[in-house]
PDB file of N, CA and C in Angstrom:
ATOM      1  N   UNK A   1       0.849  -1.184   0.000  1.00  0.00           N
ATOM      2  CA  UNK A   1       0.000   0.000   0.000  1.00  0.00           C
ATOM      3  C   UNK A   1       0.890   1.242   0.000  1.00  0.00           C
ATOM      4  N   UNK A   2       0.698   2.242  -0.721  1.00  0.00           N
ATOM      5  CA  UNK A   2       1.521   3.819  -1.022  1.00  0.00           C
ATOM      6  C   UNK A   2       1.739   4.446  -0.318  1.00  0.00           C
ATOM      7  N   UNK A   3       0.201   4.193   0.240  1.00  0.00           N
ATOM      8  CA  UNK A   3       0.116   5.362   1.760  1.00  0.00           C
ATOM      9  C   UNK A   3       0.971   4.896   2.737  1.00  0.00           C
ATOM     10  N   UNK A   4       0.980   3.739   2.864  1.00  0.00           N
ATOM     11  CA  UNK A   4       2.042   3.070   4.212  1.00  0.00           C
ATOM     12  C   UNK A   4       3.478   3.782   4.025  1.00  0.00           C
ATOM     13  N   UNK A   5       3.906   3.707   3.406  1.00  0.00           N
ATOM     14  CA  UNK A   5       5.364   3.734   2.885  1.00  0.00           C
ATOM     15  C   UNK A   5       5.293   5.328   2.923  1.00  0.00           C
ATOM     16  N   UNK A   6       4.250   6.299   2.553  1.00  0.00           N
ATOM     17  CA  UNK A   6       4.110   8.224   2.897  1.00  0.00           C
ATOM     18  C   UNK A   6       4.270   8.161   4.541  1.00  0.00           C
ATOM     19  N   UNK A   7       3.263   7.208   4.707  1.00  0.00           N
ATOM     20  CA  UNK A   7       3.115   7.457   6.177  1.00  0.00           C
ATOM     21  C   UNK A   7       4.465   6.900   7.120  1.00  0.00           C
ATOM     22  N   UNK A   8       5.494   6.535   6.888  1.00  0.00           N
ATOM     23  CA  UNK A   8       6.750   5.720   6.969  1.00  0.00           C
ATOM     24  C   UNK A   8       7.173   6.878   6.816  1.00  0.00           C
ATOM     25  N   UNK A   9       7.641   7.247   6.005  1.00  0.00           N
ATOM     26  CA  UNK A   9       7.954   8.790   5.463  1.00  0.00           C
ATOM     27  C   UNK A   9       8.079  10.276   6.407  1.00  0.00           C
ATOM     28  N   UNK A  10       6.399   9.962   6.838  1.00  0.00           N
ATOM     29  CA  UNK A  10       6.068  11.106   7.542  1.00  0.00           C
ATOM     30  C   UNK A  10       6.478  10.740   9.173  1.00  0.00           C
ATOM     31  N   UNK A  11       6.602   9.511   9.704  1.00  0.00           N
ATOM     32  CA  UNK A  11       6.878   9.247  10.971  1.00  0.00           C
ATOM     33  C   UNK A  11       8.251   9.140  10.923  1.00  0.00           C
ATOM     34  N   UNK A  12       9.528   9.423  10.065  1.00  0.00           N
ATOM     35  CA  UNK A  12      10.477   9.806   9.874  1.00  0.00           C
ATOM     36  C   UNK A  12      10.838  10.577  10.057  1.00  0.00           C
ATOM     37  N   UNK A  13      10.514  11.690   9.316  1.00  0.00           N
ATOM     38  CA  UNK A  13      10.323  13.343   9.652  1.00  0.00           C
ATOM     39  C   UNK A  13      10.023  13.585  11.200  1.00  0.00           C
ATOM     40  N   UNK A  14       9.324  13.372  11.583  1.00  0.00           N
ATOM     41  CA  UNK A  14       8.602  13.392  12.817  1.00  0.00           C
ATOM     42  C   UNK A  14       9.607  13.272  14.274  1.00  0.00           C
ATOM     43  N   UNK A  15      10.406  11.847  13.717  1.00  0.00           N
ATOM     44  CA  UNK A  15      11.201  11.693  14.830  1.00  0.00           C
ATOM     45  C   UNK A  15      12.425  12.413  14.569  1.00  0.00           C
ATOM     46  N   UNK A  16      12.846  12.787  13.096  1.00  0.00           N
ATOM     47  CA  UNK A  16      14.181  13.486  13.231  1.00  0.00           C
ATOM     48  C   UNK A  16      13.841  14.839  13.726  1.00  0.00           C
ATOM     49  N   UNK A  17      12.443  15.678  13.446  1.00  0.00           N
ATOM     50  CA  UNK A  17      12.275  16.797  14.691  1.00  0.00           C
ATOM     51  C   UNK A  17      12.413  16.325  15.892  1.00  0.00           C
ATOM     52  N   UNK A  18      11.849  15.609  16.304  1.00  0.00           N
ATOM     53  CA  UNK A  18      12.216  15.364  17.714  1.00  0.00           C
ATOM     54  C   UNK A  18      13.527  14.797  17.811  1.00  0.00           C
ATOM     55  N   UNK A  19      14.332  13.818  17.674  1.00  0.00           N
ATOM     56  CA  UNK A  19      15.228  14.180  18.001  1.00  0.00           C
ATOM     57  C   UNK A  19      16.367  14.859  17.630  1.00  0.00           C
ATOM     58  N   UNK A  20      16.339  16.326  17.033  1.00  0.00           N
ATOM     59  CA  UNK A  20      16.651  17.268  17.047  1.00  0.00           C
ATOM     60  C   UNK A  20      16.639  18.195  18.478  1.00  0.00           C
ATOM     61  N   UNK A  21      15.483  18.217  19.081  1.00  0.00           N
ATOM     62  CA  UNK A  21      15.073  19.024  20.164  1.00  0.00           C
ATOM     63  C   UNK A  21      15.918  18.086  21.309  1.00  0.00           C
ATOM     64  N   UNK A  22      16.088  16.587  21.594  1.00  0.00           N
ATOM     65  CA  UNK A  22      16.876  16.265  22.486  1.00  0.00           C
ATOM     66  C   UNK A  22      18.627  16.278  22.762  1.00  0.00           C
ATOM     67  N   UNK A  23      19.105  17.718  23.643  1.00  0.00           N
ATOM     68  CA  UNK A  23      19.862  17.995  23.528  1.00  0.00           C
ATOM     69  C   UNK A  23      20.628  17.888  24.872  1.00  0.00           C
ATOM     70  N   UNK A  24      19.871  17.886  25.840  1.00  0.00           N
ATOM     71  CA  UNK A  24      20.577  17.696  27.461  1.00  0.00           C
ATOM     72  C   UNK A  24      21.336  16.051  27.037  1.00  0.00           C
ATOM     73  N   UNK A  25      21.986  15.775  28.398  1.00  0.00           N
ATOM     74  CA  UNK A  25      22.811  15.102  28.269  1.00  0.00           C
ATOM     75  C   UNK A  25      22.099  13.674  28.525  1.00  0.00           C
ATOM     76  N   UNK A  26      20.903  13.685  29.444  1.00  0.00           N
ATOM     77  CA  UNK A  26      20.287  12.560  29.910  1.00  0.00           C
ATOM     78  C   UNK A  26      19.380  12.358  28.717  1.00  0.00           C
ATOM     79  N   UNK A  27      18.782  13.002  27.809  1.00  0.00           N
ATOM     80  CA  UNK A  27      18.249  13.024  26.894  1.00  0.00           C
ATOM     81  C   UNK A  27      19.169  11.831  25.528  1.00  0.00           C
ATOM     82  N   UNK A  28      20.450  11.878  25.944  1.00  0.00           N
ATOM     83  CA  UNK A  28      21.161  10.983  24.734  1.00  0.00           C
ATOM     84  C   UNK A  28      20.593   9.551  23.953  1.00  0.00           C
ATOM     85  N   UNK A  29      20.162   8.706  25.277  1.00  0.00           N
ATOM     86  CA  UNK A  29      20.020   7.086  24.955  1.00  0.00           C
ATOM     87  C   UNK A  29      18.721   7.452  24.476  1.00  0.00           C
ATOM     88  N   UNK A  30      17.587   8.256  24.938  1.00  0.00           N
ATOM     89  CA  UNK A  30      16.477   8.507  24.366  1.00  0.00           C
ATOM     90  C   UNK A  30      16.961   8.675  22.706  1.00  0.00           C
ATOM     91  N   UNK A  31      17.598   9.497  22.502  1.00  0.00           N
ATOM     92  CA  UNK A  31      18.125  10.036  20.874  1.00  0.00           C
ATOM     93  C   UNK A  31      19.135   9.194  20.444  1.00  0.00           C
ATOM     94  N   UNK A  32      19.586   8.146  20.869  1.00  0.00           N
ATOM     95  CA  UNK A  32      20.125   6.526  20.595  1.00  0.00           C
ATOM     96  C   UNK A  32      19.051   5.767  19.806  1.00  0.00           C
ATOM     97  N   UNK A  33      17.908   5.372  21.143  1.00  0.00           N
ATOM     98  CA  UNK A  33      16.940   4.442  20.552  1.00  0.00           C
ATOM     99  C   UNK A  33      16.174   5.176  19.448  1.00  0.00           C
ATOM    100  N   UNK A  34      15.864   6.385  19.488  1.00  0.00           N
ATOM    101  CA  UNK A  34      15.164   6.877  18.439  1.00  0.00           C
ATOM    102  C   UNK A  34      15.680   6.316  16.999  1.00  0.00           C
ATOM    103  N   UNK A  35      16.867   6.786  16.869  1.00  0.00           N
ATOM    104  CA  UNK A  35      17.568   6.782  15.680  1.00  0.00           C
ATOM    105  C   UNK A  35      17.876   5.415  15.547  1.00  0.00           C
ATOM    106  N   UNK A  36      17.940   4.487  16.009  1.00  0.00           N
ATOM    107  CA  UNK A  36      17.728   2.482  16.098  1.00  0.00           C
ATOM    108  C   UNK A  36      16.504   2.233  15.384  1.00  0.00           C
ATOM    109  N   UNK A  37      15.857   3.371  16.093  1.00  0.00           N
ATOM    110  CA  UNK A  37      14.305   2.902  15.101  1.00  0.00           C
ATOM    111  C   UNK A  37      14.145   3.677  13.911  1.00  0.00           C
ATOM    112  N   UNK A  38      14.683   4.544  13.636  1.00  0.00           N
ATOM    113  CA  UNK A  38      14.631   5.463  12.141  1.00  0.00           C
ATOM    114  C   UNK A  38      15.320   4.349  11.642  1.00  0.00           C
ATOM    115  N   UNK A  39      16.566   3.681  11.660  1.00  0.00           N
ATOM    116  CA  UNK A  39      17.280   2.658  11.168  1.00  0.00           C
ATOM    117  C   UNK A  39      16.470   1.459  10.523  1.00  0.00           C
ATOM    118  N   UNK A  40      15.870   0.798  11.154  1.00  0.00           N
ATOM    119  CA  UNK A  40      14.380  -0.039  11.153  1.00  0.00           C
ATOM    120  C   UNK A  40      13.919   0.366   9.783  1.00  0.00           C
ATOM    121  N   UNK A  41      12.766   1.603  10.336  1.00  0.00           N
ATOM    122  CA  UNK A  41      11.770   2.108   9.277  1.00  0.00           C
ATOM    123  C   UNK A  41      12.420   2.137   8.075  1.00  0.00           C
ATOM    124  N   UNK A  42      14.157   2.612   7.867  1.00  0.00           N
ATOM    125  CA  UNK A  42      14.344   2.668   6.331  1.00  0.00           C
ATOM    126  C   UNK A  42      15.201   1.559   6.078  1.00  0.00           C
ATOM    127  N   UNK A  43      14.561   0.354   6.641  1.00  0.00           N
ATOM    128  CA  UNK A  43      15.513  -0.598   6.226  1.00  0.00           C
ATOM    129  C   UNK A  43      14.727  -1.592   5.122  1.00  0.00           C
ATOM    130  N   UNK A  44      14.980  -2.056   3.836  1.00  0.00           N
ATOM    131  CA  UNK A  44      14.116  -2.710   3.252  1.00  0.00           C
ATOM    132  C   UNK A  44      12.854  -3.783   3.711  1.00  0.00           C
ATOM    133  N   UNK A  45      13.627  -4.297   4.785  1.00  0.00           N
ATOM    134  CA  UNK A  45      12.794  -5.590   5.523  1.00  0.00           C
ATOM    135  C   UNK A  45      11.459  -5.021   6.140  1.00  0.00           C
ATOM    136  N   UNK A  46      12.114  -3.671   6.888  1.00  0.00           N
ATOM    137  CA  UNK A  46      10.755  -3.132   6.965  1.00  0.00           C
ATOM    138  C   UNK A  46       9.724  -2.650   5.996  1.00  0.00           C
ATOM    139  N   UNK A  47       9.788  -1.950   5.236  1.00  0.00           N
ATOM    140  CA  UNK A  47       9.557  -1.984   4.460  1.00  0.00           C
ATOM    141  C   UNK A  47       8.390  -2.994   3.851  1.00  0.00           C
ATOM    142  N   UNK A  48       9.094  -4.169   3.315  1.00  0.00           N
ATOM    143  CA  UNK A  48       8.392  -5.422   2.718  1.00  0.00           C
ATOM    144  C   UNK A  48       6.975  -5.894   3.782  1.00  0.00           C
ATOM    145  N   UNK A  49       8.125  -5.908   5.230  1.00  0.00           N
ATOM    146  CA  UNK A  49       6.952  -6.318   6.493  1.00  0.00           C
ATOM    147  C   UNK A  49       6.057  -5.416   6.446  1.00  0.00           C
ATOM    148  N   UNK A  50       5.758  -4.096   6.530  1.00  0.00           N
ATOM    149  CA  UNK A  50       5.295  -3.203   6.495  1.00  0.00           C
ATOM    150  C   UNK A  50       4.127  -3.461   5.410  1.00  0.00           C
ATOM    151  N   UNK A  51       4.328  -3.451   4.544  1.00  0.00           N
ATOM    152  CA  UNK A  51       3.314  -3.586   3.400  1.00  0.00           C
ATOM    153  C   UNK A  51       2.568  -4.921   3.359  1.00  0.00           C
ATOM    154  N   UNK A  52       3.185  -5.933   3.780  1.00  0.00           N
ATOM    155  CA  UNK A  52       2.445  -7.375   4.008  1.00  0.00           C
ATOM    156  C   UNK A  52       1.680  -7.421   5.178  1.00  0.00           C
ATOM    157  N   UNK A  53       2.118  -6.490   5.998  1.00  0.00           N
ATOM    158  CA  UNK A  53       0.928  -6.392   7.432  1.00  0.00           C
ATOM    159  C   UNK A  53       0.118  -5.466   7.118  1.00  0.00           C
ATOM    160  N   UNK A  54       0.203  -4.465   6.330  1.00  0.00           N
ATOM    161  CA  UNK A  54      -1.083  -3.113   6.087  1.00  0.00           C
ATOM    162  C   UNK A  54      -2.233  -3.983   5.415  1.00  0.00           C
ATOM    163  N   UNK A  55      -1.581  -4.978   4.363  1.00  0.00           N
ATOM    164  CA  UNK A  55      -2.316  -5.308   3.206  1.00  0.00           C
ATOM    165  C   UNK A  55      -3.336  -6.492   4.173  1.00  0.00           C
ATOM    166  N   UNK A  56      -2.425  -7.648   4.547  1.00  0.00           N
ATOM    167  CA  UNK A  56      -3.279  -8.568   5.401  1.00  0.00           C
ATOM    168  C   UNK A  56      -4.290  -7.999   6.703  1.00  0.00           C
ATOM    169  N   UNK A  57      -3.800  -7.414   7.468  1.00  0.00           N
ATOM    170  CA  UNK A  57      -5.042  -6.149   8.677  1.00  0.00           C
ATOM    171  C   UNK A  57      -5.666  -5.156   8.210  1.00  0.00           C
ATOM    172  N   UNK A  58      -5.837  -4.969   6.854  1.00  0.00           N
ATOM    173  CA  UNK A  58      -6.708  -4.000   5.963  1.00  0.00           C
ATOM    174  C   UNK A  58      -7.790  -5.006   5.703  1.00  0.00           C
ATOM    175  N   UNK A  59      -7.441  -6.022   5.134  1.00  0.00           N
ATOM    176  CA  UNK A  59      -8.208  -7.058   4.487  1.00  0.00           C
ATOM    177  C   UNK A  59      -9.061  -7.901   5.496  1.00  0.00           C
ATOM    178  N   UNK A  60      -8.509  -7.689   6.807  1.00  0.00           N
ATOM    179  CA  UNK A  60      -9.273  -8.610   7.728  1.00  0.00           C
ATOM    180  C   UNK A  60      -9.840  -7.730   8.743  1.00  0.00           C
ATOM    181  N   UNK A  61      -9.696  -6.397   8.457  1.00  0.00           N
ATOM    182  CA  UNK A  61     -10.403  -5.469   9.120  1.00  0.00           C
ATOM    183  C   UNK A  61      -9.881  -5.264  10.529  1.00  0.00           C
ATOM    184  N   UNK A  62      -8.572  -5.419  11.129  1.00  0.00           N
ATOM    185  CA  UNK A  62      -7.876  -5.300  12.432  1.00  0.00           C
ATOM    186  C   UNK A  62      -7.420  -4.116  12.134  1.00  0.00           C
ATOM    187  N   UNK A  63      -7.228  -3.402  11.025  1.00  0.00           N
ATOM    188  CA  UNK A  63      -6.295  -2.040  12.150  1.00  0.00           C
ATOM    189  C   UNK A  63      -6.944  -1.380  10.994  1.00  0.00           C
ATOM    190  N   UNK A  64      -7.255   0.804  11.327  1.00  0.00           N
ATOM    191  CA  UNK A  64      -7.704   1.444  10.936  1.00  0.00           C
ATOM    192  C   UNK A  64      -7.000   2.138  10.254  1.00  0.00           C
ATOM    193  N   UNK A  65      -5.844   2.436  10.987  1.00  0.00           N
ATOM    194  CA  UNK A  65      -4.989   3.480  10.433  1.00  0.00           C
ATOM    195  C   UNK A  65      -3.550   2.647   9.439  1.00  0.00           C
ATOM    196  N   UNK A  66      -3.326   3.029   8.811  1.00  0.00           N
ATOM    197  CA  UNK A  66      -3.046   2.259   7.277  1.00  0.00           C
ATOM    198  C   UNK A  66      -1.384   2.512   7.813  1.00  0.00           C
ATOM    199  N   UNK A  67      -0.503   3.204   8.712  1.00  0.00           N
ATOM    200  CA  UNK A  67       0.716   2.530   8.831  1.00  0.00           C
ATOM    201  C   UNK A  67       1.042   2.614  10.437  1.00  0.00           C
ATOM    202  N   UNK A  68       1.723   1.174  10.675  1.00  0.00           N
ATOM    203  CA  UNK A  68       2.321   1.285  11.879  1.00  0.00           C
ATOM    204  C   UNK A  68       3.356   2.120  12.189  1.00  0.00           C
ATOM    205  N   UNK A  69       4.393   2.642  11.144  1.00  0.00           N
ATOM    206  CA  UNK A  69       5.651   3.070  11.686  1.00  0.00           C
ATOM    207  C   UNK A  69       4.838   4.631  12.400  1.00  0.00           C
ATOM    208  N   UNK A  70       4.032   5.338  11.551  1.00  0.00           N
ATOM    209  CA  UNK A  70       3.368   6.288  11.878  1.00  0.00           C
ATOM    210  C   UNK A  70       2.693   6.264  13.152  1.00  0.00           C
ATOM    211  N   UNK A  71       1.933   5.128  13.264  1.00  0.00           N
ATOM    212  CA  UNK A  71       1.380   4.776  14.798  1.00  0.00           C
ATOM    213  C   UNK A  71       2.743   4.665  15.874  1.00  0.00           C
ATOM    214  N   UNK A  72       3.617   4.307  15.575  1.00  0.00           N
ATOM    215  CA  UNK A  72       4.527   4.087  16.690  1.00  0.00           C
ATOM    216  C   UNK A  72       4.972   5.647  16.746  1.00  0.00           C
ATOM    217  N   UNK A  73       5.369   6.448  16.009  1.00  0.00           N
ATOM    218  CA  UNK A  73       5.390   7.781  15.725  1.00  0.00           C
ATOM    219  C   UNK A  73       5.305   8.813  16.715  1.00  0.00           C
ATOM    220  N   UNK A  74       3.773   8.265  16.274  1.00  0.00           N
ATOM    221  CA  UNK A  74       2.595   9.292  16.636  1.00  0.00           C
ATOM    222  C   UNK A  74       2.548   9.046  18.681  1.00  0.00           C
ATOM    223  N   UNK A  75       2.740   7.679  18.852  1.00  0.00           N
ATOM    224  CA  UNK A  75       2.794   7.583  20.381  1.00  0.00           C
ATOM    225  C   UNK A  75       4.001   7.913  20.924  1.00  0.00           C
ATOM    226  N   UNK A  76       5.511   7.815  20.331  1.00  0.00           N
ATOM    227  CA  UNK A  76       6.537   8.304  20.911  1.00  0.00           C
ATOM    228  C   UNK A  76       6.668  10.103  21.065  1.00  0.00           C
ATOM    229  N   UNK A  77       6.503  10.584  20.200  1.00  0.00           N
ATOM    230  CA  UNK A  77       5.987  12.247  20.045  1.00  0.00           C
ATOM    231  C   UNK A  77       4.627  12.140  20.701  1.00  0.00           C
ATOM    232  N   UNK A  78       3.509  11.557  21.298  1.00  0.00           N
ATOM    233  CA  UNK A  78       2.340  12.005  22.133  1.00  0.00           C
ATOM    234  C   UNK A  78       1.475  13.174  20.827  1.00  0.00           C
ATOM    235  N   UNK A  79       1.644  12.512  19.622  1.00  0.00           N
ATOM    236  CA  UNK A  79       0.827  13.470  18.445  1.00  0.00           C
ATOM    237  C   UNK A  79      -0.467  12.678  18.620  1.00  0.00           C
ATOM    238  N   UNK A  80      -1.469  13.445  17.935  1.00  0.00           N
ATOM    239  CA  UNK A  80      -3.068  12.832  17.771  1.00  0.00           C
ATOM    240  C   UNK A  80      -2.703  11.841  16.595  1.00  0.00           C
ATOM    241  N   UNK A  81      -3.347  10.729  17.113  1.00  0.00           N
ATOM    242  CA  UNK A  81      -3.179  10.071  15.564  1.00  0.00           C
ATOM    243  C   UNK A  81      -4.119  10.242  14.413  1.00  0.00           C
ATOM    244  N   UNK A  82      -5.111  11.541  14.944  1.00  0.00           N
ATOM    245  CA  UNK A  82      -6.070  11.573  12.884  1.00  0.00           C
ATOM    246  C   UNK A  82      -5.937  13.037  13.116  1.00  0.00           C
TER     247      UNK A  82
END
């Protein structure tokens, strides 16, 4: 699905603002794991997984919102998710 892979995209963006803003010193491992998981999202595997889980929980009617990386995103930043 297209949108998955925008929305991958956009929860990218998302975390490199944020961790941009983490700059104190205790703030580091937070802006470690972040960037572990930006690593993830643009890694092909994700990717592939990504699109084989939108397509199969679209089809069976389990999840609403069309990408996870965005959902994980959206809860690490505390954004609205719609």
């Amino acid at each position: 699905c297209a949108c998955s892979f925008l929305d991958t995209d956009r929860a990218l963006v998302l975390l490199e603002e944020y961790c941009k803003k983490l700059k104190k010193p205790e703030e580091q491992q937070l802006k470690k794991a972040i960037r572990k998981v930006m690593g993830i999202f643009k890694s092909s595997l994700f990717e592939a997984l990504l699109g084989s889980f939108t397509k199969k929980a679209t089809r069976h009617g389990t999840i609403s919102h069309p990408s996870l990386a965005a959902a994980v995103a959206y809860d690490v930043l505390g954004c609205p998710k719609d």
